[in-house]
C-alpha atoms as a PDB file:
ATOM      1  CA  UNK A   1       0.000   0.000   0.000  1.00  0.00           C
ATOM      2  CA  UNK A   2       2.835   2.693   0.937  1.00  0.00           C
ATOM      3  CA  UNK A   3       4.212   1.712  -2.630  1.00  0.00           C
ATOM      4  CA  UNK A   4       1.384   2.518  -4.006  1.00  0.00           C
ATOM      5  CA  UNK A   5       1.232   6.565  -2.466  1.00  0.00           C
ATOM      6  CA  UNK A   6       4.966   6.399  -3.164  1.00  0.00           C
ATOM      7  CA  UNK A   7       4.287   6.153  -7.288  1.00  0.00           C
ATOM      8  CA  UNK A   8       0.898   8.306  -7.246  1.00  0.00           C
ATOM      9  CA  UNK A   9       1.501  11.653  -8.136  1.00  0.00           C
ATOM     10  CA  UNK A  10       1.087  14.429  -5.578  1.00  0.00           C
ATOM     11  CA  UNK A  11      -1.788  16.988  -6.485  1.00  0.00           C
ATOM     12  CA  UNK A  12      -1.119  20.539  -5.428  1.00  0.00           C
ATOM     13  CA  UNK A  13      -2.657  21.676  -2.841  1.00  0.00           C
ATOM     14  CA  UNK A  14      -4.461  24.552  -4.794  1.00  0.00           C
ATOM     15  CA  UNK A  15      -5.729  21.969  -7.312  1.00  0.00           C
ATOM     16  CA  UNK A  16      -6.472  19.440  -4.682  1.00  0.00           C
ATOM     17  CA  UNK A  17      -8.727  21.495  -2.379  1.00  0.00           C
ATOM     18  CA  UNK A  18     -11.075  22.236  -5.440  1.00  0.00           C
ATOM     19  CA  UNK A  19     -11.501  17.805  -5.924  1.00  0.00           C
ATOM     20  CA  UNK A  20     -12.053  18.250  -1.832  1.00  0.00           C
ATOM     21  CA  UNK A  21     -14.819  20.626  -1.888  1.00  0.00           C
ATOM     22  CA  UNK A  22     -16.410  19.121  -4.988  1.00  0.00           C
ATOM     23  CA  UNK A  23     -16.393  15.655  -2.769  1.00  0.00           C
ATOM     24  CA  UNK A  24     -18.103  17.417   0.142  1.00  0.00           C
ATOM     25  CA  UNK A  25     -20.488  19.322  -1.573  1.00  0.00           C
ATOM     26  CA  UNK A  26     -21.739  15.935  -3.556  1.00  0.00           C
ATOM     27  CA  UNK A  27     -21.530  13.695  -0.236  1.00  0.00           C
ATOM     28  CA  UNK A  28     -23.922  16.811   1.168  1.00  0.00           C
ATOM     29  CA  UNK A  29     -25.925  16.767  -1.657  1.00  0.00           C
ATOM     30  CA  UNK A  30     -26.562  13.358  -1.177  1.00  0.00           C
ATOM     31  CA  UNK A  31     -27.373  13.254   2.364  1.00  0.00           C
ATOM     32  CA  UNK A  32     -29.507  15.970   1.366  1.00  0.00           C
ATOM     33  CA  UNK A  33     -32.028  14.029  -1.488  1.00  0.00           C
ATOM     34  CA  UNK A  34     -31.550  11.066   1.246  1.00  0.00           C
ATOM     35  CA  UNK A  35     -33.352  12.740   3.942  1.00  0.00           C
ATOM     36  CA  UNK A  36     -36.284  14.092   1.918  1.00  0.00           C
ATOM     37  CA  UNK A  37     -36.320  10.946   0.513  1.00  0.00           C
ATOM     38  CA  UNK A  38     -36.743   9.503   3.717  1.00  0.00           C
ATOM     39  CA  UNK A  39     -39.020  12.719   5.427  1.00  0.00           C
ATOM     40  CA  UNK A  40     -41.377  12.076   2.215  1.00  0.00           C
ATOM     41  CA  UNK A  41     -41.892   8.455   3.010  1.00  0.00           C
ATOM     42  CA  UNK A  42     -42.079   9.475   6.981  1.00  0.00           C
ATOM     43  CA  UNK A  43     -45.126  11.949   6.029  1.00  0.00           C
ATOM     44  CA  UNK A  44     -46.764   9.175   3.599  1.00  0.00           C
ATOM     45  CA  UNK A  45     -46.602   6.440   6.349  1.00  0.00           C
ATOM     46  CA  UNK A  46     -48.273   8.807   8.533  1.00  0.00           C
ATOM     47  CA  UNK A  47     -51.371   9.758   6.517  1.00  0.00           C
ATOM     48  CA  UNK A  48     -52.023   5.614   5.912  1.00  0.00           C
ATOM     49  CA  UNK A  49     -51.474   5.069   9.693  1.00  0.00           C
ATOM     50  CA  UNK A  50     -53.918   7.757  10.656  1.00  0.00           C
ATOM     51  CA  UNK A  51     -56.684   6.476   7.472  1.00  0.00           C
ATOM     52  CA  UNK A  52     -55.863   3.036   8.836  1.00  0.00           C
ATOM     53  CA  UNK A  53     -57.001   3.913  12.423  1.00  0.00           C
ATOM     54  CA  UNK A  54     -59.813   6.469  11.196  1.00  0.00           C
ATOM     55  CA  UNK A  55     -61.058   2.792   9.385  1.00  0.00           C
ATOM     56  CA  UNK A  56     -60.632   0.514  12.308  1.00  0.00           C
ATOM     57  CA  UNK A  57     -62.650   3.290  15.059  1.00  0.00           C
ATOM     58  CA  UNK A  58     -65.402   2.958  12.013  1.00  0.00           C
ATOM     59  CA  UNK A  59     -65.969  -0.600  11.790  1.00  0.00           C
ATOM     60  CA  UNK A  60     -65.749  -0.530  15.552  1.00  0.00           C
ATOM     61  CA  UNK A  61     -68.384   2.113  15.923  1.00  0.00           C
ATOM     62  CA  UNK A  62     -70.552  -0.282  13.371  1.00  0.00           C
ATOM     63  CA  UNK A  63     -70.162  -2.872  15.202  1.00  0.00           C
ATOM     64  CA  UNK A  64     -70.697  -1.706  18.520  1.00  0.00           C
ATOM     65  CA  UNK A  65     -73.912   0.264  16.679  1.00  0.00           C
ATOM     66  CA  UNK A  66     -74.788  -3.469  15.231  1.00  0.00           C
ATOM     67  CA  UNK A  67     -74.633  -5.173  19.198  1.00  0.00           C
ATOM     68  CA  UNK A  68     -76.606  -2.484  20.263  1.00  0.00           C
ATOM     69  CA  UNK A  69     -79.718  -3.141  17.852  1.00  0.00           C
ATOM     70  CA  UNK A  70     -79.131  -6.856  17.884  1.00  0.00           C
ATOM     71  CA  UNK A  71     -79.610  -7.062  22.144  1.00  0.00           C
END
């Protein structure tokens, strides 16, 4: 491995910090599209859970309403 930095050319450090910055600012843009990916799918998950539970208090509001006209 130390062979290996001993043959690869040395970038200036002027020319290097520009490949540096472009690496952080595409790793940040990343994360970025990441977490709205992920905030998107958060807010999604939410509205089924809460259409989901609106659905099970109405079938148990039928069937309590069902009991009551059966007894």
């Amino acid at each position: 491995m130390s062979l290996l930095f001993a043959v690869a050319p040395e970038l200036p450090l002027g020319k290097a910090g520009k490949y540096v910055a472009a690496a952080y600012i595409v790793l940040v843009a990343l994360i970025l599209v990441y977490v709205t990916i992920m905030a998107t799918r958060a807010q999604r998950l939410e509205r089924e859970l809460a259409e989901l539970r609106r659905d099970v208090e109405a079938a148990r509001a039928a069937a309590a309403e069902e009991t009551e006209h059966v007894a």
